[in-house]
N, C-alpha and C. Protein backbone atom coordinates (compact mmCIF):
# COMPACT_ATOMS: atom_id res chain seq x y z
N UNK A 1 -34.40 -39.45 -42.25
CA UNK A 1 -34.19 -39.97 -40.92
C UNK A 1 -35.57 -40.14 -40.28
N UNK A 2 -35.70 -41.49 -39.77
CA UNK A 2 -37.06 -41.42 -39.32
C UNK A 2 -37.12 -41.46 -37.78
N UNK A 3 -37.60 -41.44 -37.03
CA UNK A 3 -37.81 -41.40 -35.24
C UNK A 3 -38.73 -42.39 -35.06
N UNK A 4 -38.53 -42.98 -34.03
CA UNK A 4 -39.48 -43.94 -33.70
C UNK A 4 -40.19 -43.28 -32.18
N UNK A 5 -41.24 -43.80 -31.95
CA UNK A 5 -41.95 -43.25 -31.01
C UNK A 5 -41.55 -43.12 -29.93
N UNK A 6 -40.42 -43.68 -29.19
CA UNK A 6 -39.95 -43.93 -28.06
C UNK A 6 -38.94 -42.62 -28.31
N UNK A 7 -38.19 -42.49 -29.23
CA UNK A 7 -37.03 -41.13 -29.44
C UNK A 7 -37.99 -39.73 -29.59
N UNK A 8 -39.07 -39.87 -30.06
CA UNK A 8 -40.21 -38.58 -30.17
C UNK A 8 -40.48 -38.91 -28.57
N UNK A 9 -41.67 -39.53 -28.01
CA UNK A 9 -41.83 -39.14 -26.78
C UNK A 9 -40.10 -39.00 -25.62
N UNK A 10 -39.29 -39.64 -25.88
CA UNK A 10 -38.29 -39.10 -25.11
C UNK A 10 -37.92 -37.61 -25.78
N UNK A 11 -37.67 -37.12 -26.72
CA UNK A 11 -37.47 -35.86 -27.01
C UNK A 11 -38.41 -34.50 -26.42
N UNK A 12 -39.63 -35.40 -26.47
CA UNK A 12 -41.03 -34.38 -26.15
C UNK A 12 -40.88 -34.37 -24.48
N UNK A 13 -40.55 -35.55 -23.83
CA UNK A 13 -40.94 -35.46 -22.51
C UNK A 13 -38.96 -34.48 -21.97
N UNK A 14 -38.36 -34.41 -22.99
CA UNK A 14 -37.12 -33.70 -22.30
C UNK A 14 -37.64 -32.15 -22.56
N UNK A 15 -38.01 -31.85 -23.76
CA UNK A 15 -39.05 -30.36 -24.35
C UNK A 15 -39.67 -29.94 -22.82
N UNK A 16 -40.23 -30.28 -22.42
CA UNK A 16 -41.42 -30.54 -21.67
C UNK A 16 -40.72 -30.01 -20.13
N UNK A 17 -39.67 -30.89 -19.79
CA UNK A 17 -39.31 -30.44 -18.49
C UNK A 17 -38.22 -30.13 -18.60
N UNK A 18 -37.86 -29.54 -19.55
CA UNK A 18 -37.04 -27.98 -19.76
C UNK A 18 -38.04 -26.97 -19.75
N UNK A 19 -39.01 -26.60 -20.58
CA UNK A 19 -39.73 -25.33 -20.37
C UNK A 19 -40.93 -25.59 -19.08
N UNK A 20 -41.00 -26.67 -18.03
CA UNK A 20 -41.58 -26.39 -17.17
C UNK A 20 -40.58 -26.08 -15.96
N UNK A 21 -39.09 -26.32 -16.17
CA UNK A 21 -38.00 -25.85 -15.15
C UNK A 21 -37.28 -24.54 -15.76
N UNK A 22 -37.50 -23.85 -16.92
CA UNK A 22 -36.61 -22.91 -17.14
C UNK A 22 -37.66 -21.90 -16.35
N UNK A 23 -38.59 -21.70 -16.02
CA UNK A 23 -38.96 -20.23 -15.57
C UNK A 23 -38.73 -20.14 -13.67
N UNK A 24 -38.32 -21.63 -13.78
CA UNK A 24 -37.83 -21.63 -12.19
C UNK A 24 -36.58 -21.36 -11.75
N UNK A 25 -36.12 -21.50 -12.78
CA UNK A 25 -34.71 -21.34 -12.95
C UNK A 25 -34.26 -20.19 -13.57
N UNK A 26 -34.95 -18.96 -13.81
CA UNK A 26 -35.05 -17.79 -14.05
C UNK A 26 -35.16 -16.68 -13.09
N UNK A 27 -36.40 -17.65 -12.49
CA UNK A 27 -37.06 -16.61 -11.00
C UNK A 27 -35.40 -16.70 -9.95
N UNK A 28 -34.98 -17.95 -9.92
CA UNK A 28 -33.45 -18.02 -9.15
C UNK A 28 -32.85 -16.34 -9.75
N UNK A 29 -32.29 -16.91 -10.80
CA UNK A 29 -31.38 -15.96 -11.31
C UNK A 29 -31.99 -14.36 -11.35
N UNK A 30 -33.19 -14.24 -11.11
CA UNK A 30 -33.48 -13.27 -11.08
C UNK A 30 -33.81 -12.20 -9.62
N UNK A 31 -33.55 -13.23 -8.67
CA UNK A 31 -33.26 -13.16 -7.28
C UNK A 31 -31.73 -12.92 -7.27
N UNK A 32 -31.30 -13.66 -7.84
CA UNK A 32 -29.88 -13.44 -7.66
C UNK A 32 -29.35 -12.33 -7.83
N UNK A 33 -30.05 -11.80 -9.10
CA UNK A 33 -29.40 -9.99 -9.80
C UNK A 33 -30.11 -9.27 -8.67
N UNK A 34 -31.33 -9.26 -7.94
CA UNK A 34 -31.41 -8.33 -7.29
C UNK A 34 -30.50 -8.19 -6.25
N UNK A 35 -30.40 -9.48 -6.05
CA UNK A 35 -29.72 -9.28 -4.38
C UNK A 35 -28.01 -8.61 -5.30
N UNK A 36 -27.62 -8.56 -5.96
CA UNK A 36 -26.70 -8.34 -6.39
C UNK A 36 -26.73 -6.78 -6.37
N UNK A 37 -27.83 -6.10 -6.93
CA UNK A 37 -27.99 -4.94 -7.52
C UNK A 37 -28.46 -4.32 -6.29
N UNK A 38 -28.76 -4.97 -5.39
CA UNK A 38 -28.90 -3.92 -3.79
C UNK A 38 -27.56 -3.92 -3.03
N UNK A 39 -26.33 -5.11 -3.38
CA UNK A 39 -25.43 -5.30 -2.71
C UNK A 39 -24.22 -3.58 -3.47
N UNK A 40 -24.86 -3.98 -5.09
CA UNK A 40 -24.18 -2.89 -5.66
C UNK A 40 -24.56 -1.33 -5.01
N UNK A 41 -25.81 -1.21 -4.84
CA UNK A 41 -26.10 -0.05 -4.10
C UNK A 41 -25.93 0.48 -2.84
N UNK A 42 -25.21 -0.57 -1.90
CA UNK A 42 -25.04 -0.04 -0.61
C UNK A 42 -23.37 0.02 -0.99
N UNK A 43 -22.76 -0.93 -1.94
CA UNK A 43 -21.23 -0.18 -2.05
C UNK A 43 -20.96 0.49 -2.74
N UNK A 44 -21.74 1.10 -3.59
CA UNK A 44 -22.47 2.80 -4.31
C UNK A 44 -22.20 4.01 -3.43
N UNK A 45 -22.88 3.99 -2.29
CA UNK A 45 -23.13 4.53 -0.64
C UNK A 45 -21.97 4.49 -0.08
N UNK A 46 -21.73 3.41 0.26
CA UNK A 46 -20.38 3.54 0.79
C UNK A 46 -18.96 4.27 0.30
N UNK A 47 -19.48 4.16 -1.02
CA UNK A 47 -17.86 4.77 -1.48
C UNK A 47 -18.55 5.77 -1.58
N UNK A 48 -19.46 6.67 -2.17
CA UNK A 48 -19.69 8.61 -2.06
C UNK A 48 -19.37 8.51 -0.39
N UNK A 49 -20.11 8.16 0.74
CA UNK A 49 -19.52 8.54 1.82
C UNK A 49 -17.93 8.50 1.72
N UNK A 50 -17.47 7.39 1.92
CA UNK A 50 -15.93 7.38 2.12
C UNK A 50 -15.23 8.23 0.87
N UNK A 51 -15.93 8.65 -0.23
CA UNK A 51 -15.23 9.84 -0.93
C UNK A 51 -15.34 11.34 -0.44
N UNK A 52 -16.51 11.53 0.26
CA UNK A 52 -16.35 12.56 0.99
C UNK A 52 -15.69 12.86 2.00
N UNK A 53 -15.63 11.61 3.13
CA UNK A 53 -14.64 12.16 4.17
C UNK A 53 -13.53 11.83 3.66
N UNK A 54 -12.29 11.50 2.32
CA UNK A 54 -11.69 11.55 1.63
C UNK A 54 -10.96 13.17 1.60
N UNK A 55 -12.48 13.80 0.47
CA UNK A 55 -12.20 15.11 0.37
C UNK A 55 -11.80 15.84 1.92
N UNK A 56 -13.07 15.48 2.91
CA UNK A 56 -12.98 16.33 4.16
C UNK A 56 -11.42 16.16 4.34
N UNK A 57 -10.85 15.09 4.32
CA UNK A 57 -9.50 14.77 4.91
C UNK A 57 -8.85 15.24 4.01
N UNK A 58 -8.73 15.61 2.71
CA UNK A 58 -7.51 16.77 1.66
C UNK A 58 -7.43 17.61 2.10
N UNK A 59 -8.99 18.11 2.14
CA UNK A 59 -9.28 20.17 2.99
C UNK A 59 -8.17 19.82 4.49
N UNK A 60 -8.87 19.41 4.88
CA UNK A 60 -7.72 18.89 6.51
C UNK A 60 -6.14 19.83 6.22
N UNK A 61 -6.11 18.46 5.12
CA UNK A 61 -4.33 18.38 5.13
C UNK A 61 -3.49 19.49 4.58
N UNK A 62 -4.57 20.28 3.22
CA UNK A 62 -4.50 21.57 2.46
C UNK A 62 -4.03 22.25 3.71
N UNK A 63 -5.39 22.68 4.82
CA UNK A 63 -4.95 23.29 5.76
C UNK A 63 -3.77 23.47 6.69
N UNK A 64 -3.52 22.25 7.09
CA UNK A 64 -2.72 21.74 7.98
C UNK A 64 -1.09 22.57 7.68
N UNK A 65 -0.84 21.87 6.06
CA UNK A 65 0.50 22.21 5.80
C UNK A 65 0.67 23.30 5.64
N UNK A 66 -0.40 24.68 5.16
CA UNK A 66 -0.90 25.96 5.48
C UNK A 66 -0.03 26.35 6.70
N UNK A 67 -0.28 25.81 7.67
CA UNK A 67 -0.86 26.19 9.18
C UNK A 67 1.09 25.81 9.36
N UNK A 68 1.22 24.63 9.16
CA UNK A 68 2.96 23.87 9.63
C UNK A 68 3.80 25.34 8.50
N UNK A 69 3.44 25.49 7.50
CA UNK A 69 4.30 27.00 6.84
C UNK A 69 4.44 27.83 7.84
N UNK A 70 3.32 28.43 7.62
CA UNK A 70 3.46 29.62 8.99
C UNK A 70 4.30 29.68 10.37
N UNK A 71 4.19 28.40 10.94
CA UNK A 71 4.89 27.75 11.95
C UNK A 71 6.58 27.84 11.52
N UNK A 72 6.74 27.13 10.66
CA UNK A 72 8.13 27.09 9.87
C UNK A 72 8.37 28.41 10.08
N UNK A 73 7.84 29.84 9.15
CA UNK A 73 8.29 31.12 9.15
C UNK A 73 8.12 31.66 10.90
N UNK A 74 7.28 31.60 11.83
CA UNK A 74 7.62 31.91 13.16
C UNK A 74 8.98 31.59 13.97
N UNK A 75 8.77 30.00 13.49
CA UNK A 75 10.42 29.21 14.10
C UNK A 75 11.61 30.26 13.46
N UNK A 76 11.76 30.48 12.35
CA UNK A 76 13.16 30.92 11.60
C UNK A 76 12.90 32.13 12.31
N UNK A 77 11.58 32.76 12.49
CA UNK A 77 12.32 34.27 12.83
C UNK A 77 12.63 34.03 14.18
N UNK A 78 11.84 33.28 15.11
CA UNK A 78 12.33 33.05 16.38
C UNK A 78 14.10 32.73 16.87
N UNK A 79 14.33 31.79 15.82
CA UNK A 79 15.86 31.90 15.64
C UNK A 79 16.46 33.08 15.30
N UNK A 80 16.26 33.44 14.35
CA UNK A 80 16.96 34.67 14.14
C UNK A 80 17.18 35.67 15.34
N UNK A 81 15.71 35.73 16.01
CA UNK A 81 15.92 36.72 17.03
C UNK A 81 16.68 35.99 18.20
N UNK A 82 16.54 34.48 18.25
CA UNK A 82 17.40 34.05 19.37
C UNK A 82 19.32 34.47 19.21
N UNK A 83 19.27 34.74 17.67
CA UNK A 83 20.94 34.74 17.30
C UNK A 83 21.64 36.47 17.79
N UNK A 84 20.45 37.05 17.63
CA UNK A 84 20.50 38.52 17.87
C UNK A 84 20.72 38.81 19.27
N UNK A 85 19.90 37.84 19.90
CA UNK A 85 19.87 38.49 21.18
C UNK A 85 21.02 37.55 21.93
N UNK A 86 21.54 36.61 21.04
CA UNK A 86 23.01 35.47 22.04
C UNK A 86 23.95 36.65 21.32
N UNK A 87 24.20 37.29 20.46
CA UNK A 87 25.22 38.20 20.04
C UNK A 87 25.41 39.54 21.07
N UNK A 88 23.96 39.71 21.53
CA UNK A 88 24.33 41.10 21.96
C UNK A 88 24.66 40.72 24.18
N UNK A 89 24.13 39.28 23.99
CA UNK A 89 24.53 38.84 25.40
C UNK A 89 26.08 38.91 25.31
N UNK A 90 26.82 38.40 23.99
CA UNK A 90 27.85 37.87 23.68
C UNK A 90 29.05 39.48 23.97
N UNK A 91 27.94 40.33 23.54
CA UNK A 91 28.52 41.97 23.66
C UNK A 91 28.45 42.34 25.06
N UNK A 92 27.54 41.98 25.98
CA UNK A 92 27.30 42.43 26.98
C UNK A 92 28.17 41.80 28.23
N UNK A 93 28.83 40.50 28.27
CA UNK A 93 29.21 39.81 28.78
C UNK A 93 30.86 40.64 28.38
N UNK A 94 31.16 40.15 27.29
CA UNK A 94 32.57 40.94 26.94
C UNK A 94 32.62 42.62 27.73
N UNK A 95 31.99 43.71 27.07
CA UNK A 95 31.60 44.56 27.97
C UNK A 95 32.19 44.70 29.73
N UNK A 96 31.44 43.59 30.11
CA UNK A 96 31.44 43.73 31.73
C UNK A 96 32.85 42.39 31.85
N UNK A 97 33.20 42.08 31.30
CA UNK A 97 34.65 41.27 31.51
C UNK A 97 35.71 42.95 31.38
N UNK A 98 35.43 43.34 30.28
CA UNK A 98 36.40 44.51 30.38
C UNK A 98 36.68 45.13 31.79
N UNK A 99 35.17 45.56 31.89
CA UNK A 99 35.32 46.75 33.46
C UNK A 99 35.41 46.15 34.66
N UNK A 100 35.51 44.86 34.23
CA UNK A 100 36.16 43.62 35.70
C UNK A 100 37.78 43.76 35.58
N UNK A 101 38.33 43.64 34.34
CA UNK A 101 39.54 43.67 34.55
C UNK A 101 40.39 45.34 34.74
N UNK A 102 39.82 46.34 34.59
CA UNK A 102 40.05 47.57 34.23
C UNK A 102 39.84 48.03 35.95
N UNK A 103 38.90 47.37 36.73
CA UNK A 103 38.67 47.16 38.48
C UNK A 103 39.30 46.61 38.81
N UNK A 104 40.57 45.65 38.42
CA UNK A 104 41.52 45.28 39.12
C UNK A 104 42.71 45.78 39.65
């Protein structure tokens, strides 16, 4: 296969301004990864923060339902003692109905 001069200098002059545009076109892309790789590092940052107040907010809630137990066991005994003490009103009332009618 032979080339004639016009297919060599068109081949040479395409050679030519490819390797005088690829390092421009490198420096792009190589702007590009940074800005990429700083964008990656502030949402790096962002998520350890927002994983910590994450955790802060488990400890919270660990606590919390801690705290609503205890509450739960105060309420039941509070009932209980409310049932004790409507029983013995319940005694005391009967009681004084008696010695109302026993005064008649």
């Amino acid at each position: 296969m032979k080339f004639k001069n016009n297919q060599i200098y068109s081949i040479f002059s395409i050679f030519l301004v490819i390797s005088l545009l690829a390092p421009w076109g490198c420096r792009g892309w190589k702007s590009e990864s940074e800005k990429l790789k700083e964008e990656i590092t502030d949402i790096s940052a962002e998520n350890k923060k927002l994983k910590k107040e994450l955790d802060n907010l488990k400890t919270e809630n660990s606590n919390m339902h801690g705290r609503l137990a205890q509450l739960n066991l105060q309420m039941a005994e509070f009932q209980n003692e409310m049932q004790s003490l409507k029983k013995e009103l319940d005694s005391f009332k009967a009681q004084v109905k008696r010695v109302a009618q026993k005064n008649k």
